[in-house]
PDB file of N, CA and C in Angstrom:
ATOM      1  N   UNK A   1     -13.956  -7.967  -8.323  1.00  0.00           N
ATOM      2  CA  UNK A   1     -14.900  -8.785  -9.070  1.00  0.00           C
ATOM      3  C   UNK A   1     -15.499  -7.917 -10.177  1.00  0.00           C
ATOM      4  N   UNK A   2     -15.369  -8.208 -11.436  1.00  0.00           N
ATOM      5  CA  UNK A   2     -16.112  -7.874 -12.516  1.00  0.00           C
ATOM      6  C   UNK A   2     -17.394  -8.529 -13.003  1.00  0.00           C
ATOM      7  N   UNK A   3     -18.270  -7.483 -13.025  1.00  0.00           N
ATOM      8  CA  UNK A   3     -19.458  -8.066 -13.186  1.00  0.00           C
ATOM      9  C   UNK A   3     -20.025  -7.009 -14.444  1.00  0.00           C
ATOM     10  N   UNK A   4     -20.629  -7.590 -15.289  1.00  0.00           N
ATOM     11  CA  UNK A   4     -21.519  -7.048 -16.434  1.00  0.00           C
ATOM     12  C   UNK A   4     -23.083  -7.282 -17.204  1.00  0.00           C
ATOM     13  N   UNK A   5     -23.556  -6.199 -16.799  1.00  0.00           N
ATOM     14  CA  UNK A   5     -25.424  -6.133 -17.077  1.00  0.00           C
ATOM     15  C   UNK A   5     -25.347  -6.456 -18.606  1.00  0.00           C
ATOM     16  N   UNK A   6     -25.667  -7.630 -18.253  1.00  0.00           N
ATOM     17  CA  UNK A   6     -26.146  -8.331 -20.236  1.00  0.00           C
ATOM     18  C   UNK A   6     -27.691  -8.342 -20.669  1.00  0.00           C
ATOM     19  N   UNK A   7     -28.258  -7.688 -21.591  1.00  0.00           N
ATOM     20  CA  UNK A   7     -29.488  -8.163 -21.833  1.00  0.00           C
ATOM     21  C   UNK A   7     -30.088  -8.613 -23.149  1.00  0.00           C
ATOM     22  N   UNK A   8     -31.304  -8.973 -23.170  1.00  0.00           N
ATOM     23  CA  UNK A   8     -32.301  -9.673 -24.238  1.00  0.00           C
ATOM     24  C   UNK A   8     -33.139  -8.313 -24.497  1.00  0.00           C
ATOM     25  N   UNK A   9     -33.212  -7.478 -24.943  1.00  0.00           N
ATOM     26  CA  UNK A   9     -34.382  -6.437 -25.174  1.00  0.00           C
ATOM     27  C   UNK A   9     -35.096  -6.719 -26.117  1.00  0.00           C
ATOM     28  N   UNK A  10     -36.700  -7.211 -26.034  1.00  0.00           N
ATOM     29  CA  UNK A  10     -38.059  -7.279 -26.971  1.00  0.00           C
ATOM     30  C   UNK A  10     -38.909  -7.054 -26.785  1.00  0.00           C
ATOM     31  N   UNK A  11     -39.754  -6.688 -28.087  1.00  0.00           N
ATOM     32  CA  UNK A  11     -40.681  -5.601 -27.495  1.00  0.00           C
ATOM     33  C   UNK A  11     -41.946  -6.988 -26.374  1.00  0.00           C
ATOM     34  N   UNK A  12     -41.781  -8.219 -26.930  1.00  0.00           N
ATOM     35  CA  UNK A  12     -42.683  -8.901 -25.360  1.00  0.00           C
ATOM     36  C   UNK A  12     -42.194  -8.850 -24.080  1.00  0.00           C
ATOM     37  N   UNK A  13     -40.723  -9.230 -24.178  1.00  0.00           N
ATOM     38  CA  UNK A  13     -39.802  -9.648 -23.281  1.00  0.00           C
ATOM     39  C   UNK A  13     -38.623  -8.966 -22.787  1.00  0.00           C
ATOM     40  N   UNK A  14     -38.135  -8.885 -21.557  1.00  0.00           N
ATOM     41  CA  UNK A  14     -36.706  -8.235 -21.687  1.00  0.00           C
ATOM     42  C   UNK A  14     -36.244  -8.586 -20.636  1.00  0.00           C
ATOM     43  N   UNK A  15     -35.303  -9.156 -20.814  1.00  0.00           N
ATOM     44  CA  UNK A  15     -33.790 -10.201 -19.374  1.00  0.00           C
ATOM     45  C   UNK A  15     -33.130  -9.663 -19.579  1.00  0.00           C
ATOM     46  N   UNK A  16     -32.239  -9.476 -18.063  1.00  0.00           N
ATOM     47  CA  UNK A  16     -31.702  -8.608 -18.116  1.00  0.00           C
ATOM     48  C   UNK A  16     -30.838  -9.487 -16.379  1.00  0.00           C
ATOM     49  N   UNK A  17     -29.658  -9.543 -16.995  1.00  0.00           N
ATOM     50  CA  UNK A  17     -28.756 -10.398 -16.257  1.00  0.00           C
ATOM     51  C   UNK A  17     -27.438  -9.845 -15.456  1.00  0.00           C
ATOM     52  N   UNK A  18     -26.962 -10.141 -13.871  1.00  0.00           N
ATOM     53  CA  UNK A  18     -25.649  -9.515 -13.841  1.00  0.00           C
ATOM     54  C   UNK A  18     -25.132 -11.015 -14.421  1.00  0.00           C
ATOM     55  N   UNK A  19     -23.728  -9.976 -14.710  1.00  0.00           N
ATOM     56  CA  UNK A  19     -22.877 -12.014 -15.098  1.00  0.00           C
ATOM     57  C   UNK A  19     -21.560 -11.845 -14.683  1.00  0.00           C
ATOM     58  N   UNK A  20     -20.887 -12.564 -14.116  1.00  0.00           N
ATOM     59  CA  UNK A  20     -19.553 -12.619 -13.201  1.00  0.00           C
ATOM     60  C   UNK A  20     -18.402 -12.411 -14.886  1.00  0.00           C
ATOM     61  N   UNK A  21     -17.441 -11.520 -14.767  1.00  0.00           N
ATOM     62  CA  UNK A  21     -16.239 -12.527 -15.700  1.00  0.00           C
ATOM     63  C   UNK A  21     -14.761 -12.448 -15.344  1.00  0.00           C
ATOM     64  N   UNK A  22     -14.844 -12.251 -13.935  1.00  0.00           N
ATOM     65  CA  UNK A  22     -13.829 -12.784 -13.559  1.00  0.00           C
ATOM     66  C   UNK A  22     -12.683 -13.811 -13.945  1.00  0.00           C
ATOM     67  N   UNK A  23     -11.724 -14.072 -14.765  1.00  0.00           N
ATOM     68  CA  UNK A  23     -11.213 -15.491 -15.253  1.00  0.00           C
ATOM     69  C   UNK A  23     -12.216 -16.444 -15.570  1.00  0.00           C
ATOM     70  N   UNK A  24     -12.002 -17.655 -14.837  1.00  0.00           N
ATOM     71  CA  UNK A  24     -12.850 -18.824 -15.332  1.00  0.00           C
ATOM     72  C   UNK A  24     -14.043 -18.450 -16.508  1.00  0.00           C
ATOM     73  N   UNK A  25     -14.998 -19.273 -16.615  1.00  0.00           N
ATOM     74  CA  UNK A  25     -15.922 -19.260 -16.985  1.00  0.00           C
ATOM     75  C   UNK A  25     -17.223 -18.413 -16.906  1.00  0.00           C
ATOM     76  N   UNK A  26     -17.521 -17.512 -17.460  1.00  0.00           N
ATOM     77  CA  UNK A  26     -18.827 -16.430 -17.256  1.00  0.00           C
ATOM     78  C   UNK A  26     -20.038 -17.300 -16.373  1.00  0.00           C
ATOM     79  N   UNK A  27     -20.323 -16.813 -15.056  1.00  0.00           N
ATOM     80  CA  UNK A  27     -21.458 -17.397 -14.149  1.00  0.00           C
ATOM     81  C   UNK A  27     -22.266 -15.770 -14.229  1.00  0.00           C
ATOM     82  N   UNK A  28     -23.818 -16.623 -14.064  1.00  0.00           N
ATOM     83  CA  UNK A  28     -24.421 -16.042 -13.897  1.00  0.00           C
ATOM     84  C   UNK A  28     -25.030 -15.105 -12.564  1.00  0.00           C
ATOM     85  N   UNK A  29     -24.920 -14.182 -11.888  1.00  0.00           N
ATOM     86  CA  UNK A  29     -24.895 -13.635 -10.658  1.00  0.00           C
ATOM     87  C   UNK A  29     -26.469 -13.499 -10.363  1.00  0.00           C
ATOM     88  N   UNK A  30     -27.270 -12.864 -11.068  1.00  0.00           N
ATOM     89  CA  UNK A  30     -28.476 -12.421 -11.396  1.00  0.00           C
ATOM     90  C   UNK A  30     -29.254 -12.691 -12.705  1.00  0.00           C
ATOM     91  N   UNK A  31     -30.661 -13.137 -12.545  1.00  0.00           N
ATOM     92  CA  UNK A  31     -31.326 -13.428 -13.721  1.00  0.00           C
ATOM     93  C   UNK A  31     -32.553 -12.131 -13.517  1.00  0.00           C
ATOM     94  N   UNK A  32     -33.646 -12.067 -14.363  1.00  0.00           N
ATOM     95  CA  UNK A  32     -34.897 -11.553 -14.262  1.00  0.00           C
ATOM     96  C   UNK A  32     -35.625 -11.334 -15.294  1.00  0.00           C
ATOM     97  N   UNK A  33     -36.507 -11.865 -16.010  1.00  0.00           N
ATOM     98  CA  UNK A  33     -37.289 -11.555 -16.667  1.00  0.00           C
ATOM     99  C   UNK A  33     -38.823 -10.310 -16.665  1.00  0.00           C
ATOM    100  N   UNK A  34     -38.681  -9.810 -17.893  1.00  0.00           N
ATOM    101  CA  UNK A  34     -39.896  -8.888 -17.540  1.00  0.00           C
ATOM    102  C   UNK A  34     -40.287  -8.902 -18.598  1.00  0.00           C
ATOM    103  N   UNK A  35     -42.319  -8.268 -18.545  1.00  0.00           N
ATOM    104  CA  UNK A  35     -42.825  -7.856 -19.757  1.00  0.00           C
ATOM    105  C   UNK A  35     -42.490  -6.521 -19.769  1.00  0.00           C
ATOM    106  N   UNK A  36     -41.967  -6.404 -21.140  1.00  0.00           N
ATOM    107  CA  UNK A  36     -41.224  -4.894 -22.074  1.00  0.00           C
ATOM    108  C   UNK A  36     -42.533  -3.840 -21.577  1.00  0.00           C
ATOM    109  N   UNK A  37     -43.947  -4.548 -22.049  1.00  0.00           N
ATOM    110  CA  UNK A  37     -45.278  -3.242 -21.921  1.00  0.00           C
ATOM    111  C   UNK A  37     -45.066  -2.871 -20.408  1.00  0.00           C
ATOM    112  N   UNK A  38     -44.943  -3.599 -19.279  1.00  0.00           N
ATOM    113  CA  UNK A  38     -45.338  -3.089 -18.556  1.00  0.00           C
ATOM    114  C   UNK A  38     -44.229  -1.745 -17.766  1.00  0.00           C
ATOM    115  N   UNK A  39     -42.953  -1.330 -19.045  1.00  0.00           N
ATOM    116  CA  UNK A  39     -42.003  -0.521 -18.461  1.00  0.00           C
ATOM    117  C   UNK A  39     -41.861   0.063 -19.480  1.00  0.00           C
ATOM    118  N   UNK A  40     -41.707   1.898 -18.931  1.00  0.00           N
ATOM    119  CA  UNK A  40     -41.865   2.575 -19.796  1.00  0.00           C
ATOM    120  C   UNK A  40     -40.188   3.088 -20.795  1.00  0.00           C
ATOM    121  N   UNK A  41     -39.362   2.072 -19.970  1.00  0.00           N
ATOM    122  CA  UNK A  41     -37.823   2.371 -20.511  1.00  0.00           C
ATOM    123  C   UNK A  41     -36.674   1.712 -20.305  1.00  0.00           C
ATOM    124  N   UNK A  42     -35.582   1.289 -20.397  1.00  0.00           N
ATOM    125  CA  UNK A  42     -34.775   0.731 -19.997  1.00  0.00           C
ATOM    126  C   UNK A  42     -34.200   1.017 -18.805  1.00  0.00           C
ATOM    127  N   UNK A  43     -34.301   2.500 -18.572  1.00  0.00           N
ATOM    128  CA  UNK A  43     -34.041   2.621 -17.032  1.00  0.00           C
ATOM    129  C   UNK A  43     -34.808   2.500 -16.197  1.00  0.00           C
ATOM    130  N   UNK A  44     -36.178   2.323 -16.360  1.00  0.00           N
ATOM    131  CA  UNK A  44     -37.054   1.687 -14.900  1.00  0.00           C
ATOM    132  C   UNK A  44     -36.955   0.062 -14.890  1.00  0.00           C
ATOM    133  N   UNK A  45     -36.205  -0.545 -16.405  1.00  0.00           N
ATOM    134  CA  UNK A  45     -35.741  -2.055 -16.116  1.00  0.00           C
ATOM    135  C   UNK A  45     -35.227  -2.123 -15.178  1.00  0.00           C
ATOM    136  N   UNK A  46     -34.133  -1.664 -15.393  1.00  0.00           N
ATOM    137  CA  UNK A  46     -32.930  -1.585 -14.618  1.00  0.00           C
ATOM    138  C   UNK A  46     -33.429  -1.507 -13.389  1.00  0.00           C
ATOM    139  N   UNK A  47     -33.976  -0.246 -12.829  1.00  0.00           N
ATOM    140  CA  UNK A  47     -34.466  -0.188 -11.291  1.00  0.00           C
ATOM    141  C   UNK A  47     -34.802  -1.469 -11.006  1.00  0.00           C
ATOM    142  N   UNK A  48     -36.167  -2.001 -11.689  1.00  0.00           N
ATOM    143  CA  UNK A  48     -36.955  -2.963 -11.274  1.00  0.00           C
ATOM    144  C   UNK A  48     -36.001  -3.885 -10.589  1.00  0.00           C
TER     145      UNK A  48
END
């Protein structure tokens, strides 16, 4: 299974998605939204 971390990075907002792409059609595996202030980087996104 192939799966790939897609995101939205802004400085309010930042989603940050797994997404299947296996053949068919790209499904979404994982969603999550966050506020950008309250993380000091893209890698404590990620943790979160």
């Amino acid at each position: 299974m192939t799966r790939v971390l897609a995101g939205d990075l802004g400085g309010t907002n930042t989603r940050l998605a797994i997404v299947s792409t296996d053949g068919g059609p790209r499904r979404w595996v994982a969603r999550e939204d966050f506020h950008s202030r309250d993380h000091d980087s893209l890698e404590e996104l990620v943790r979160a």
